[in-house]
C-alpha atoms as a PDB file:
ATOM      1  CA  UNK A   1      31.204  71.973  10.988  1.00  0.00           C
ATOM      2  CA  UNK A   2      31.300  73.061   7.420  1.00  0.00           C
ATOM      3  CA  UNK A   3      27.691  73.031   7.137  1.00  0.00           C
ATOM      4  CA  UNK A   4      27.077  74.887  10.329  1.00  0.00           C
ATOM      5  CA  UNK A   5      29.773  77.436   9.047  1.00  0.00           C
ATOM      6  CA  UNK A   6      28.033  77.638   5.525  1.00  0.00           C
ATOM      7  CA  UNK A   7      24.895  78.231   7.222  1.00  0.00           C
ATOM      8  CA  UNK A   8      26.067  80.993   9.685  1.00  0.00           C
ATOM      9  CA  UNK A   9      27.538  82.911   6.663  1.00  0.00           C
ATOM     10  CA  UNK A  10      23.386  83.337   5.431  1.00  0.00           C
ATOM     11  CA  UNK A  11      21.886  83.754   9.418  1.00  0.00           C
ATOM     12  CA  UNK A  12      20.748  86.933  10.678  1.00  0.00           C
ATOM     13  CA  UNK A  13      24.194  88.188  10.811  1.00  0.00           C
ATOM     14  CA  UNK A  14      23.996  88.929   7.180  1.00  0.00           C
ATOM     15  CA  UNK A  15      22.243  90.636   4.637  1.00  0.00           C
ATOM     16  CA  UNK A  16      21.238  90.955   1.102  1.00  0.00           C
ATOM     17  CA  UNK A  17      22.486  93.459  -1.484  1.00  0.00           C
ATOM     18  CA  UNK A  18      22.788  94.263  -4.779  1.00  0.00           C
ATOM     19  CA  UNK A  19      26.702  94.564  -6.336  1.00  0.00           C
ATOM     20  CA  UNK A  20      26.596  97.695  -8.408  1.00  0.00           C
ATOM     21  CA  UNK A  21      29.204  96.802 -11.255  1.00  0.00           C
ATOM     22  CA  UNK A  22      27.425  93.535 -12.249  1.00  0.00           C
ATOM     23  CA  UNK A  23      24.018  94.129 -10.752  1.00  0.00           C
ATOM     24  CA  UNK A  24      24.020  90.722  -9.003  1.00  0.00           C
ATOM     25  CA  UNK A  25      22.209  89.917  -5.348  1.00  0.00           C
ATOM     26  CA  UNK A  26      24.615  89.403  -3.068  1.00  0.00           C
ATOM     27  CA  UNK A  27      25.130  88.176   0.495  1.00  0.00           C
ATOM     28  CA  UNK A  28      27.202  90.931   2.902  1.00  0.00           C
ATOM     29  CA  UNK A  29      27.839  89.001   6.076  1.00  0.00           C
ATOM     30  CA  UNK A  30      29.562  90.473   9.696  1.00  0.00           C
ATOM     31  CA  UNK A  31      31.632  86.812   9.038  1.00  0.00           C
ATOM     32  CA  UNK A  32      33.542  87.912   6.199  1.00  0.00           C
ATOM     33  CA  UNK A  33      33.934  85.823   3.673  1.00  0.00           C
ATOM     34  CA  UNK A  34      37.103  83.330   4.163  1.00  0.00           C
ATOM     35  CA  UNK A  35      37.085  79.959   5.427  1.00  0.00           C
ATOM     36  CA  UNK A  36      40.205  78.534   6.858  1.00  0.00           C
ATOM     37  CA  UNK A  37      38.219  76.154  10.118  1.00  0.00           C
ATOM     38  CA  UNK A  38      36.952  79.135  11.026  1.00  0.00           C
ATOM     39  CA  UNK A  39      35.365  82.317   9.983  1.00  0.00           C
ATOM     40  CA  UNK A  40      37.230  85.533  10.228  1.00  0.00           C
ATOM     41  CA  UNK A  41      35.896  89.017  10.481  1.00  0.00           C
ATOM     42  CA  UNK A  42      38.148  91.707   8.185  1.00  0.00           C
ATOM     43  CA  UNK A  43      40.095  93.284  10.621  1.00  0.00           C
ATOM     44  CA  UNK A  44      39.542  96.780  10.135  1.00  0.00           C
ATOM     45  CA  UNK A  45      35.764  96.243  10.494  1.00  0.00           C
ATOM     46  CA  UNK A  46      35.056  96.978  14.347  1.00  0.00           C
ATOM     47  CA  UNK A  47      31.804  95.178  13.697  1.00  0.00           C
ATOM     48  CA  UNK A  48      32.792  92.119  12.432  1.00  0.00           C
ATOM     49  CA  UNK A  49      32.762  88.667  13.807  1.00  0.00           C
ATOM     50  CA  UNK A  50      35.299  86.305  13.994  1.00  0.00           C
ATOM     51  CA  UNK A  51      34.344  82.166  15.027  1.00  0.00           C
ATOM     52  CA  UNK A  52      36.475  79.091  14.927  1.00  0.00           C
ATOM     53  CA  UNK A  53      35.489  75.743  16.161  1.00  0.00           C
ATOM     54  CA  UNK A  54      36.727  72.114  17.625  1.00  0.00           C
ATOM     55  CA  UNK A  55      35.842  69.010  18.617  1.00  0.00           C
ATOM     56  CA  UNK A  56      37.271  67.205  21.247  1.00  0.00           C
ATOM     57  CA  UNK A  57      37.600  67.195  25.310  1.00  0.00           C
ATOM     58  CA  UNK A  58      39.027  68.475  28.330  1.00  0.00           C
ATOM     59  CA  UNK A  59      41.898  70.479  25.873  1.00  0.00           C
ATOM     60  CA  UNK A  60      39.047  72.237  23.838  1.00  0.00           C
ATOM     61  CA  UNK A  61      37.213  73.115  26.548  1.00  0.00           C
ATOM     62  CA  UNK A  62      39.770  75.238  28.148  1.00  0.00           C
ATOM     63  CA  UNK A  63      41.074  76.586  24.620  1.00  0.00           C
ATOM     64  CA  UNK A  64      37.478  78.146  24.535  1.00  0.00           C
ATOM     65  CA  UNK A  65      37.126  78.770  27.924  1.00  0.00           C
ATOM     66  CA  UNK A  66      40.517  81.426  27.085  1.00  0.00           C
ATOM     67  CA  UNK A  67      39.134  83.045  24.162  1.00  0.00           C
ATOM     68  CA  UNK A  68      41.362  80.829  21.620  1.00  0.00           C
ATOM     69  CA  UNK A  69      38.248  79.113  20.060  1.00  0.00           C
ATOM     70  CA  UNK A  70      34.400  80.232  18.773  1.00  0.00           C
ATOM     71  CA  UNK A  71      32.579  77.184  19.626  1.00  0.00           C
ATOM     72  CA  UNK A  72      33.263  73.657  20.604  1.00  0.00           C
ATOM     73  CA  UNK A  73      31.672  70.130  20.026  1.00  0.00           C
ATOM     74  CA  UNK A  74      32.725  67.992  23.042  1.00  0.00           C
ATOM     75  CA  UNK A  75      31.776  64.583  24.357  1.00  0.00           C
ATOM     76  CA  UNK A  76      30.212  63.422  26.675  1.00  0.00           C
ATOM     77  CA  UNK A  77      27.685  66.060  28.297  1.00  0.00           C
ATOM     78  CA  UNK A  78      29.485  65.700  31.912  1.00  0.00           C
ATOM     79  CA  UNK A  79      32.867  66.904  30.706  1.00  0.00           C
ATOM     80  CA  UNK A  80      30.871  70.149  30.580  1.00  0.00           C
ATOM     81  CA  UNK A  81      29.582  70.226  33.520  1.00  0.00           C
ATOM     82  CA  UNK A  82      32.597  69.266  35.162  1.00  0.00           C
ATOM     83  CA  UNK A  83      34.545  72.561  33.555  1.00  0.00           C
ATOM     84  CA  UNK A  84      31.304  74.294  34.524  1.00  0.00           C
ATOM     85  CA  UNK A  85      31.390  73.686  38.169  1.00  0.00           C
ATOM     86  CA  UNK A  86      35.595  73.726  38.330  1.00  0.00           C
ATOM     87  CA  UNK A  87      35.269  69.822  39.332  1.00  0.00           C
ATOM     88  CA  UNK A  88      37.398  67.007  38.294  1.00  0.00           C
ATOM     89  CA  UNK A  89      40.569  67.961  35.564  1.00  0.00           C
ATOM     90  CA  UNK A  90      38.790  71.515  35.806  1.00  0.00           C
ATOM     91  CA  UNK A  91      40.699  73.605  39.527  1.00  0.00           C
ATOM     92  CA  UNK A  92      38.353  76.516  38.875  1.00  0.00           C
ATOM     93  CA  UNK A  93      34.750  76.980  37.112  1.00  0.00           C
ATOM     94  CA  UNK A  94      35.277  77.687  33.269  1.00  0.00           C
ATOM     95  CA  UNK A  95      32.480  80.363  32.048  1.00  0.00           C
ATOM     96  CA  UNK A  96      30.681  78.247  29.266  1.00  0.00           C
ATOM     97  CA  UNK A  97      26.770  77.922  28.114  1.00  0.00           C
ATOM     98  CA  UNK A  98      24.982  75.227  26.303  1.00  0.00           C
ATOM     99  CA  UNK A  99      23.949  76.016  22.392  1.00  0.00           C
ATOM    100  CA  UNK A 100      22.853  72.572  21.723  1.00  0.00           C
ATOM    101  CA  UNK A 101      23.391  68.695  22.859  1.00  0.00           C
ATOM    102  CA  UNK A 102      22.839  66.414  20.200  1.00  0.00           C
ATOM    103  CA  UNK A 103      21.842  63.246  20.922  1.00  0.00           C
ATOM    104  CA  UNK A 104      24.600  60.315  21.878  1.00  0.00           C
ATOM    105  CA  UNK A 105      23.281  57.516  24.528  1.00  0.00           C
ATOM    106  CA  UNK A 106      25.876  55.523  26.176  1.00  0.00           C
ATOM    107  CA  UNK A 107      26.964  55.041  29.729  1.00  0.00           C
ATOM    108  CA  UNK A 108      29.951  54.171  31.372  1.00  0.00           C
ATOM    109  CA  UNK A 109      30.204  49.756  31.504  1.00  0.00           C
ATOM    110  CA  UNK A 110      31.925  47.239  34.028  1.00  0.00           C
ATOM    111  CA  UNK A 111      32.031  43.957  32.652  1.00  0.00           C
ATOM    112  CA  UNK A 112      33.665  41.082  34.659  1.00  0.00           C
ATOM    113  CA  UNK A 113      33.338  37.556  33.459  1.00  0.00           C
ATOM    114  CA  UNK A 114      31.582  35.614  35.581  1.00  0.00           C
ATOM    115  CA  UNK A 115      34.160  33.141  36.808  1.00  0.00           C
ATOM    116  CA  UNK A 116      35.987  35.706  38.353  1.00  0.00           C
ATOM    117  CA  UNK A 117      33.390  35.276  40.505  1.00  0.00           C
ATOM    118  CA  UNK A 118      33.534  39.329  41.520  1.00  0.00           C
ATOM    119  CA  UNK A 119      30.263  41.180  41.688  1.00  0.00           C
ATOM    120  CA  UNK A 120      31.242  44.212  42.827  1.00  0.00           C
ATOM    121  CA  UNK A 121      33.822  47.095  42.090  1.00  0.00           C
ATOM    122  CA  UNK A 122      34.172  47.640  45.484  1.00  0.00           C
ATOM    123  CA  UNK A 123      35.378  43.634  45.701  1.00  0.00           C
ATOM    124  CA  UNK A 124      38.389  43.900  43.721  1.00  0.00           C
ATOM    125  CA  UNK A 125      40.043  45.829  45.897  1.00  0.00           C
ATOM    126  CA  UNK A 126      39.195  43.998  48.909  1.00  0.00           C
ATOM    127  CA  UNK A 127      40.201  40.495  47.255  1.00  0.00           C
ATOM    128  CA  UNK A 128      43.457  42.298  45.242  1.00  0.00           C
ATOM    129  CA  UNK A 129      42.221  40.437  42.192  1.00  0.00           C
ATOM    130  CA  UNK A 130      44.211  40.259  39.204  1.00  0.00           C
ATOM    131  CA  UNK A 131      42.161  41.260  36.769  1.00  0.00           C
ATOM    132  CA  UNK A 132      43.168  40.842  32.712  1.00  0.00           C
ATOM    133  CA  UNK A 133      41.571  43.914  31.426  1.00  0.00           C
ATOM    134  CA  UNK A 134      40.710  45.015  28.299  1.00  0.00           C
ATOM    135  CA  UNK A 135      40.297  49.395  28.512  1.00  0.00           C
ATOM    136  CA  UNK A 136      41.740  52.080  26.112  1.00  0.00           C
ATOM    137  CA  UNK A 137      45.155  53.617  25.981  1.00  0.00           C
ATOM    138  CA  UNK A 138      46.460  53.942  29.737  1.00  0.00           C
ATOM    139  CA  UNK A 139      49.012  56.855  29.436  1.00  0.00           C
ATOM    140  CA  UNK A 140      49.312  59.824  32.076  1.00  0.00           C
ATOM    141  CA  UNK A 141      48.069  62.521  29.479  1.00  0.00           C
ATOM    142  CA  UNK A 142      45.418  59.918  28.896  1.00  0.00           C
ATOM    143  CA  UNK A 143      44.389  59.740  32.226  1.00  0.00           C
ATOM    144  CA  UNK A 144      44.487  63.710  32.665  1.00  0.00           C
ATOM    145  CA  UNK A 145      42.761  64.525  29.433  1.00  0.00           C
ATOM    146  CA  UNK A 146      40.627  62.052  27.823  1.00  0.00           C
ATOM    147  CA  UNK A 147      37.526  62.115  29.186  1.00  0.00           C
ATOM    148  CA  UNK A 148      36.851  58.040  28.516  1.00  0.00           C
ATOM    149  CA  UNK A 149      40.237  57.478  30.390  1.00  0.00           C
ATOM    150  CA  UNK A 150      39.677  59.849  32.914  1.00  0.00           C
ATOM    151  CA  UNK A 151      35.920  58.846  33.724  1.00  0.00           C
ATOM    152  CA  UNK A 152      37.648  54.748  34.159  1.00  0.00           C
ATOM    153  CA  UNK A 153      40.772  55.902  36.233  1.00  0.00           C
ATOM    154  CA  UNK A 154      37.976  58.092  38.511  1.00  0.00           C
ATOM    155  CA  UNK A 155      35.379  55.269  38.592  1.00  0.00           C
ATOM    156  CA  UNK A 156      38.334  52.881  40.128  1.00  0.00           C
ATOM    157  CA  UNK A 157      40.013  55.497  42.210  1.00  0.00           C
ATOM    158  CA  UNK A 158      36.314  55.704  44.137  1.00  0.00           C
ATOM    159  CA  UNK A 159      36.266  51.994  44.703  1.00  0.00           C
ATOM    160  CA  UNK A 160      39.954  52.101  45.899  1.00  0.00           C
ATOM    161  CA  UNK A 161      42.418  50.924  43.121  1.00  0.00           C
ATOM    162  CA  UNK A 162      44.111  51.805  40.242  1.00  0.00           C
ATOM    163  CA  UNK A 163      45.532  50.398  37.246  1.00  0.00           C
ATOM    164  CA  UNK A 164      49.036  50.007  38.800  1.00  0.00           C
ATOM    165  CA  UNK A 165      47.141  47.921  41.175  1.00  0.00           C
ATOM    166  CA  UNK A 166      46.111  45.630  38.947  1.00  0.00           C
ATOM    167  CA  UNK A 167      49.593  45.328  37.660  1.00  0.00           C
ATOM    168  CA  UNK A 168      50.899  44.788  40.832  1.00  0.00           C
ATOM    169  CA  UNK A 169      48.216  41.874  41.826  1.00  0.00           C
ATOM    170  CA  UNK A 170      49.364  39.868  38.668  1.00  0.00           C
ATOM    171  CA  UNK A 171      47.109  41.593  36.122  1.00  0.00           C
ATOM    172  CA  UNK A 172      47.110  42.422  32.692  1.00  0.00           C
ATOM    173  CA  UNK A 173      46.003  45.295  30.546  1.00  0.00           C
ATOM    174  CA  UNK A 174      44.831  44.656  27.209  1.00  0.00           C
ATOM    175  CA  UNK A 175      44.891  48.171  25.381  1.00  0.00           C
ATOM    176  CA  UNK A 176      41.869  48.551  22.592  1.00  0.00           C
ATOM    177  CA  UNK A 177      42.276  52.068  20.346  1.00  0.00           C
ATOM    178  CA  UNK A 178      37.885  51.874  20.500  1.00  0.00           C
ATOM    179  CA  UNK A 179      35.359  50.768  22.029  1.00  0.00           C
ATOM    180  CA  UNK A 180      34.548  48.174  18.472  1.00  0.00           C
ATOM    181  CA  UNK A 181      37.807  47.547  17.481  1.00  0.00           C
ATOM    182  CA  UNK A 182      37.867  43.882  15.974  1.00  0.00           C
ATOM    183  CA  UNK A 183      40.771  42.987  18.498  1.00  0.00           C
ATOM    184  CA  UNK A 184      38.741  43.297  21.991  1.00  0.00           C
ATOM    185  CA  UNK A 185      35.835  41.294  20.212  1.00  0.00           C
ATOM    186  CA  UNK A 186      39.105  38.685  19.414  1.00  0.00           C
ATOM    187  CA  UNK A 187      40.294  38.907  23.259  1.00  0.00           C
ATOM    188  CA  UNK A 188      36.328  38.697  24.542  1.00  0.00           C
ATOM    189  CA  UNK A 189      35.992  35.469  22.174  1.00  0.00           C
ATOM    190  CA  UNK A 190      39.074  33.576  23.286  1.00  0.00           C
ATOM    191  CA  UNK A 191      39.150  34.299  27.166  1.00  0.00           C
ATOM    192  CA  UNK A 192      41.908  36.132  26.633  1.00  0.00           C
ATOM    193  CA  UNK A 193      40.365  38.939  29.227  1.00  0.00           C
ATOM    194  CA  UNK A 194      37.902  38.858  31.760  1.00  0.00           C
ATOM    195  CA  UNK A 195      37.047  41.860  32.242  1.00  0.00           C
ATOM    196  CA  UNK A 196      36.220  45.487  30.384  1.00  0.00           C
ATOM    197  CA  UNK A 197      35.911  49.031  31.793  1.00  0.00           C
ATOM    198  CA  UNK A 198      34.766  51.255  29.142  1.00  0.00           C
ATOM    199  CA  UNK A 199      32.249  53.493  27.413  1.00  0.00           C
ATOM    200  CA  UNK A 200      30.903  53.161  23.731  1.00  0.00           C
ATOM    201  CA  UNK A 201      28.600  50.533  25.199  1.00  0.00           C
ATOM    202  CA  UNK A 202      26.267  50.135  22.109  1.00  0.00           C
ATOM    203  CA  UNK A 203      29.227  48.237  20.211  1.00  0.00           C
ATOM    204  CA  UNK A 204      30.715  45.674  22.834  1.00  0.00           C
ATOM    205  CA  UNK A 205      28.092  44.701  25.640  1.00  0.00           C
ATOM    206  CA  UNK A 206      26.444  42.548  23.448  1.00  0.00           C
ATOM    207  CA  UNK A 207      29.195  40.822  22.606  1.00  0.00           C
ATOM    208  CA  UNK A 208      30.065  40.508  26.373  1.00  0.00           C
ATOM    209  CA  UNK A 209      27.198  39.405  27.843  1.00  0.00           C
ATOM    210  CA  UNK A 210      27.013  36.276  24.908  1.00  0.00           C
ATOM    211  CA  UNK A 211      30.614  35.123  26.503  1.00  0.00           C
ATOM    212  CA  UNK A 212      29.764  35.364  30.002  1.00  0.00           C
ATOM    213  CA  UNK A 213      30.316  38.506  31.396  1.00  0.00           C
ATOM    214  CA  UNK A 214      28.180  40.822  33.967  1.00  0.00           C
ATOM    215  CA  UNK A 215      27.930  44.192  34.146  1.00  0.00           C
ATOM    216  CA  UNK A 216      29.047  45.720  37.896  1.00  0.00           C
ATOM    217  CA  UNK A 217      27.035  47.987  39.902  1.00  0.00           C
ATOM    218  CA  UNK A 218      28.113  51.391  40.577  1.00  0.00           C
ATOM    219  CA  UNK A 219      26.506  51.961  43.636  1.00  0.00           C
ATOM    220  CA  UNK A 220      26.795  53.383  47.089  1.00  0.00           C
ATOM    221  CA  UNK A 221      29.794  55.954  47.591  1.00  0.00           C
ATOM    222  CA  UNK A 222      31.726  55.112  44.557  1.00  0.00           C
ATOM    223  CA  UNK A 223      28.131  56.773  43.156  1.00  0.00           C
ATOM    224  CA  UNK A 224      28.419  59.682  45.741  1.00  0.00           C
ATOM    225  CA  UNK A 225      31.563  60.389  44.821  1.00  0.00           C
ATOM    226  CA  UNK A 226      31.274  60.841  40.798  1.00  0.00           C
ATOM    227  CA  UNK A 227      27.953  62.376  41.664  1.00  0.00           C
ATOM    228  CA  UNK A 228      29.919  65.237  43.659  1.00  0.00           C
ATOM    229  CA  UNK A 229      32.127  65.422  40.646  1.00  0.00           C
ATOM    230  CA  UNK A 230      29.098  65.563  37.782  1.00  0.00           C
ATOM    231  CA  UNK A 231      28.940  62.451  36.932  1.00  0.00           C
ATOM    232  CA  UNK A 232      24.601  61.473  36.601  1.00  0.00           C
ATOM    233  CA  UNK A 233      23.696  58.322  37.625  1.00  0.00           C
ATOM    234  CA  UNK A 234      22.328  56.108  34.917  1.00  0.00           C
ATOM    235  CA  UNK A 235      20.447  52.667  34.271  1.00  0.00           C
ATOM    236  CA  UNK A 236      21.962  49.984  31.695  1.00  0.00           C
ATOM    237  CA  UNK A 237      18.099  48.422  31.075  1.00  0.00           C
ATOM    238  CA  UNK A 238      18.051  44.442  30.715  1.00  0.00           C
ATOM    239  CA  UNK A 239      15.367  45.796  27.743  1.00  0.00           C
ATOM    240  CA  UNK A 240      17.635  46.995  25.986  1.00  0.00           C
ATOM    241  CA  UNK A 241      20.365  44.467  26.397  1.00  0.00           C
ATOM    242  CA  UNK A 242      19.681  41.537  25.515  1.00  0.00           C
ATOM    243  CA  UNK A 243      21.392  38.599  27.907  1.00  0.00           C
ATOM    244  CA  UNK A 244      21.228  41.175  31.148  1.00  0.00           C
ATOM    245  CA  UNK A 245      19.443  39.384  34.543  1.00  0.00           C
ATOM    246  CA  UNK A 246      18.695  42.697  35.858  1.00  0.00           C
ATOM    247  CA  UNK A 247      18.797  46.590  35.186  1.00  0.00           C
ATOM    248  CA  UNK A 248      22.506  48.060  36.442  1.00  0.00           C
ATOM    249  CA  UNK A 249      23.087  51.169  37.678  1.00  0.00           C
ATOM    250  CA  UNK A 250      25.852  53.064  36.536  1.00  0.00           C
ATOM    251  CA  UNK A 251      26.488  56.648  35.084  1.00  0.00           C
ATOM    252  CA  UNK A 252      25.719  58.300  32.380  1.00  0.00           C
ATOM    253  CA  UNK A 253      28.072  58.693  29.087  1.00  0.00           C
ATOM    254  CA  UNK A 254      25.715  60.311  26.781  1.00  0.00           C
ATOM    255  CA  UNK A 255      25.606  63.555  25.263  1.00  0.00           C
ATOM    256  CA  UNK A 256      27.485  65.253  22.180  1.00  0.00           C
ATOM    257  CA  UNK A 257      27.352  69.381  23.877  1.00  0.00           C
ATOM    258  CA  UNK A 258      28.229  72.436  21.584  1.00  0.00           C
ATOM    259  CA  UNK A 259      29.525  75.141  23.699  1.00  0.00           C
ATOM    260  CA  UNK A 260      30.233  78.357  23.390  1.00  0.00           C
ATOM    261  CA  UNK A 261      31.587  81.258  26.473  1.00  0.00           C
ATOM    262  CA  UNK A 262      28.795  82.859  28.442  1.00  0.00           C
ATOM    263  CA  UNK A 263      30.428  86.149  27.134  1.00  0.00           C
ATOM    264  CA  UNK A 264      29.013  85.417  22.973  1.00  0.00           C
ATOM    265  CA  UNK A 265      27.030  88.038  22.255  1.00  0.00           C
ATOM    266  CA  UNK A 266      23.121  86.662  22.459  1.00  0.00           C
ATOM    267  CA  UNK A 267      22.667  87.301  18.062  1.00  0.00           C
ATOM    268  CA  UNK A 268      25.909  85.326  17.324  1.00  0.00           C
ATOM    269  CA  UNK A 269      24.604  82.550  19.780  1.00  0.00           C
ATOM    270  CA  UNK A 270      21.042  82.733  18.077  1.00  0.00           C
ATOM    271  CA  UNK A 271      22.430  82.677  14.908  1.00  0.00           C
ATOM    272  CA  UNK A 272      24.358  79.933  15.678  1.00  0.00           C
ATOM    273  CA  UNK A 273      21.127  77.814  16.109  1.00  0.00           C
ATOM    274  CA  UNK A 274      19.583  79.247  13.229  1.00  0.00           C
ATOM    275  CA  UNK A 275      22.562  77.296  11.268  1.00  0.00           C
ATOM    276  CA  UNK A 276      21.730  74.271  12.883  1.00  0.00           C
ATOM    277  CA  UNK A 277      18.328  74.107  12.000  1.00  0.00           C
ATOM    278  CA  UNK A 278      18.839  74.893   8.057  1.00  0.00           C
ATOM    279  CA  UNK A 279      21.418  72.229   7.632  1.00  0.00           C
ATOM    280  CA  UNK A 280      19.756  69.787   9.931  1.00  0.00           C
ATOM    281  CA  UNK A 281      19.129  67.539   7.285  1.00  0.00           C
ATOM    282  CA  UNK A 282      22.877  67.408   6.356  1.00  0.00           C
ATOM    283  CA  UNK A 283      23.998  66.735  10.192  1.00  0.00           C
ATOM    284  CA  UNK A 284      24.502  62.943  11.071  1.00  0.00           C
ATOM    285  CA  UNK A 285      23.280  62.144  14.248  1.00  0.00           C
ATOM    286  CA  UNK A 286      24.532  59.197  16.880  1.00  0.00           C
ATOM    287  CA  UNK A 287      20.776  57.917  17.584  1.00  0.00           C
ATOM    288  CA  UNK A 288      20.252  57.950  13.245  1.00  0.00           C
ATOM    289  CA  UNK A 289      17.529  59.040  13.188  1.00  0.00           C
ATOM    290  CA  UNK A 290      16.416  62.760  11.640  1.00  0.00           C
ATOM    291  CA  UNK A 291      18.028  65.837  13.840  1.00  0.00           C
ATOM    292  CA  UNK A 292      15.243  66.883  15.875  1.00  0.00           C
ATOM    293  CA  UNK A 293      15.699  70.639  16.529  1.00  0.00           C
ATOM    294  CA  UNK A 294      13.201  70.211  19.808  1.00  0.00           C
ATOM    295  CA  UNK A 295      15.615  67.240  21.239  1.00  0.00           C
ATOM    296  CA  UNK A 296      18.464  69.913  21.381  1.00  0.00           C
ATOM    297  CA  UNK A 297      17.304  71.703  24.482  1.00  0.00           C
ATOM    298  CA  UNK A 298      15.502  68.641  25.491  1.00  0.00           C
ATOM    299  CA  UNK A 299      17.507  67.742  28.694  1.00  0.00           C
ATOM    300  CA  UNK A 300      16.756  63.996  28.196  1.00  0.00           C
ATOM    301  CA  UNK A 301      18.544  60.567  27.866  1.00  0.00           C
ATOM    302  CA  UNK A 302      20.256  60.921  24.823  1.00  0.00           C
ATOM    303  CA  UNK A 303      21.075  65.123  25.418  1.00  0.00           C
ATOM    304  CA  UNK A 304      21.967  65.617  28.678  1.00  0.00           C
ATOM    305  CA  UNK A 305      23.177  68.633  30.280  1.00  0.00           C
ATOM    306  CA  UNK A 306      23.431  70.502  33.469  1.00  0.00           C
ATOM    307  CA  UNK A 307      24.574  74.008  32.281  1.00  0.00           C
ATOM    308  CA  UNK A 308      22.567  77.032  31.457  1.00  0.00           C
ATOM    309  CA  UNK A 309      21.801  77.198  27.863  1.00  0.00           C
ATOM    310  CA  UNK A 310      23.474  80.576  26.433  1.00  0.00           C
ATOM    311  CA  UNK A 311      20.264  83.004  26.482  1.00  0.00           C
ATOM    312  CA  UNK A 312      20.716  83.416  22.506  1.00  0.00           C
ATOM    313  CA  UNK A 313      20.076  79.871  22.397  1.00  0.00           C
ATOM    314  CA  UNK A 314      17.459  80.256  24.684  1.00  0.00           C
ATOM    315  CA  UNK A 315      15.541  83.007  23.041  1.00  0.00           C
ATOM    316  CA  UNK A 316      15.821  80.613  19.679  1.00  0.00           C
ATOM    317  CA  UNK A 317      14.300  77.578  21.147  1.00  0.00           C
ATOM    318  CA  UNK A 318      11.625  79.273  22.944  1.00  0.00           C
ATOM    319  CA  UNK A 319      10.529  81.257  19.432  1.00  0.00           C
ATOM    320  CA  UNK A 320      10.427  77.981  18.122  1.00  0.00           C
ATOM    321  CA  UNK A 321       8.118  76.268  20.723  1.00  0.00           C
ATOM    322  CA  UNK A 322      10.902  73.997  22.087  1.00  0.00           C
ATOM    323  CA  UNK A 323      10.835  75.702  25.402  1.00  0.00           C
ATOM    324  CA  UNK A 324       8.234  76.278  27.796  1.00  0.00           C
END
C-alpha cells in the first residue's frame, strides 16, 4: 500500500514545478503531501483529493461502500461480487467497481479421510456422521464476517448441516488459526481428524491426500445454491495435485480484488492504475511470479471477477493494449 500511495503522489494527479526561494523542481500533487494510511487533500483546497485504504473482508467492503475508505484490497474475488449483487452477508447491492485483481488461485477443499467411508457432502447429513474436523476459528462474528468461515458455514448449510450438528452427532472441532499452521499438519499426521473444510488449498492438500484423505464433490444443488449466491464453480485438477484419482469440482477461492466506489472520479481511478504499474516490480504477488499488468483485467483463473471494472480503470487498460 505504501508503494501504491508513493506512486499516486507522482501520477497524473500531479505536476512539476519549480520552488521560487531555492529554485528546486518540485512535485505539486491534488494528494497533498501527508501520509498517515492514507493521503489527505488540504482542506481548504476544493480540488484536492483525499484516499485511504484497507485490506480485509466483508467489514471493508461496507466501510468503502459508505464513503469511510478510498480503496480496498479484499479476498477472495466472490466476496465482491457478493456485496455487488446484495447476496449473501450483503441485504442490498453495495455500489463498487473493479481497479485490479491480482492474482491468488485457491478454491474452497473438502477433505474426508477415507475410512469414514463418506463420499459425499450431501452424505453426512443423511448418515449424522460425527465428523472430527479440523476448520478455522468457529465464532458467530466469524461466521458473519470472515469470508473463509462464512464460505464453510454456507457450503454445509446447502448440504443440510451445521457445525452444531456435528457437535451434536459426537463430533469434534479442531480449530487451526491458517490454513499451514504446523498444528493441523500434527492432527492430519496422527489421525487425530478426519476430515478438513477449508481454503488456502496450496499449503495442506498435499499433505492430506499422502494420509488418506479425498477431496468431496460439490455438486448438484449444494452447487446451485452458492452459484445463486456468487460463488463460481471450480475444478481441483488431479494435475496439479499430486495423489488425486480424479478432477473435483468445487468453487472457486481465488482472487486478491482492489475496489474502489463506482462514484471515484474516472482520473483518480486511472491514476490509481498508473501507480500500480510503476511500482509493479516492488508488489509481491501470490502466484510469484513478476506482476503482470495485462493479468489484472484478465478475468482468468488466478483473477477472477464478476464486477464492472471502474471505467478509469478501463480507459487505462485499454490504452495499454490489455483490453480489447
Amino acid at each position: 500500500m505504501l508503494e501504491l500511495a508513493a506512486s499516486l503522489y507522482e501520477s497524473s494527479l500531479s505536476s512539476e514545478s519549480w520552488r521560487a526561494a531555492e529554485g528546486v523542481l518540485q512535485t505539486d500533487s491534488r494528494l497533498g503531501n501527508a501520509l498517515k494510511l492514507s493521503l489527505r487533500a488540504k482542506s481548504n483546497d476544493r480540488k484536492g483529493i483525499s484516499l485511504s485504504f484497507a485490506t480485509g473482508g466483508f467489514r471493508e467492503i461496507r466501510a468503502l461502500a459508505e464513503g469511510k475508505l478510498s480503496l480496498a484490497w479484499v479476498n477472495p474475488s466472490v466476496c465482491l461480487t457478493m456485496a455487488y449483487r446484495g447476496k449473501g452477508p450483503f441485504p442490498k447491492r453495495l455500489p463498487l467497481r473493479t481497479i485490479a485483481v491480482f492474482p491468488s488461485y485457491d478454491v474452497m477443499g473438502f477433505a474426508v479421510h477415507e475410512s469414514t467411508g463418506v463420499t459425499s457432502l450431501t452424505q453426512i447429513k443423511k448418515e449424522r456422521f460425527p465428523l472430527k474436523l479440523s476448520t478455522r476459528l468457529v465464532t458467530q462474528n466469524a461466521l458473519k464476517e470472515n469470508s473463509t468461515m462464512f464460505t464453510v458455514a454456507a457450503v454445509m448449510r446447502a448440504a443440510g448441516f451445521t457445525f452444531g450438528d456435528i457437535r451434536k452427532w459426537g463430533g469434534e472441532i479442531h480449530l487451526a488459526p491458517r490454513p499451514s499452521d504446523p498444528a493441523r499438519r500434527a492432527t492430519i499426521e496422527s489421525g487425530t481428524v478426519n476430515a478438513i473444510f477449508d481454503e488456502g488449498i496450496k499449503s495442506w492438500a498435499g499433505t492430506a491426500l499422502d494420509h488418506g484423505f479425498n477431496f468431496l464433490p460439490v455438486e448438484g444443488a449444494v452447487l446451485k445454491r452458492l452459484g445463486a449466491m456468487g460463488y463460481r464453480p471450480a475444478v481441483m485438477p488431479k494435475s496439479r495435485f499430486h495423489g488425486m484419482a480424479e478432477d473435483i469440482t468445487t468453487i472457486d477461492f481465488s482472487g486478491w480484488p482492489m475496489i474502489v466506489r463506482a462514484d471515484m472520479p474516472d482520473n483518480v481511478a486511472y491514476a490509481i492504475c498508473e501507480a500500480i504499474d510503476k511500482r509493479k516490480e516492488f508488489i509481491p504477488t501470490d502466484n510469484y511470479k513478476p506482476l503482470d499488468i495485462a493479468q489484472l483485467c484478465a478475468n482468468d483463473e488466478e483473477a477472477p471477477y464478476d464486477v464492472p471494472l471502474h471505467p478509469g480503470a478501463e480507459r487505462f487498460y485499454r490504452k495499454r493494449g490489455h483490453l480489447k
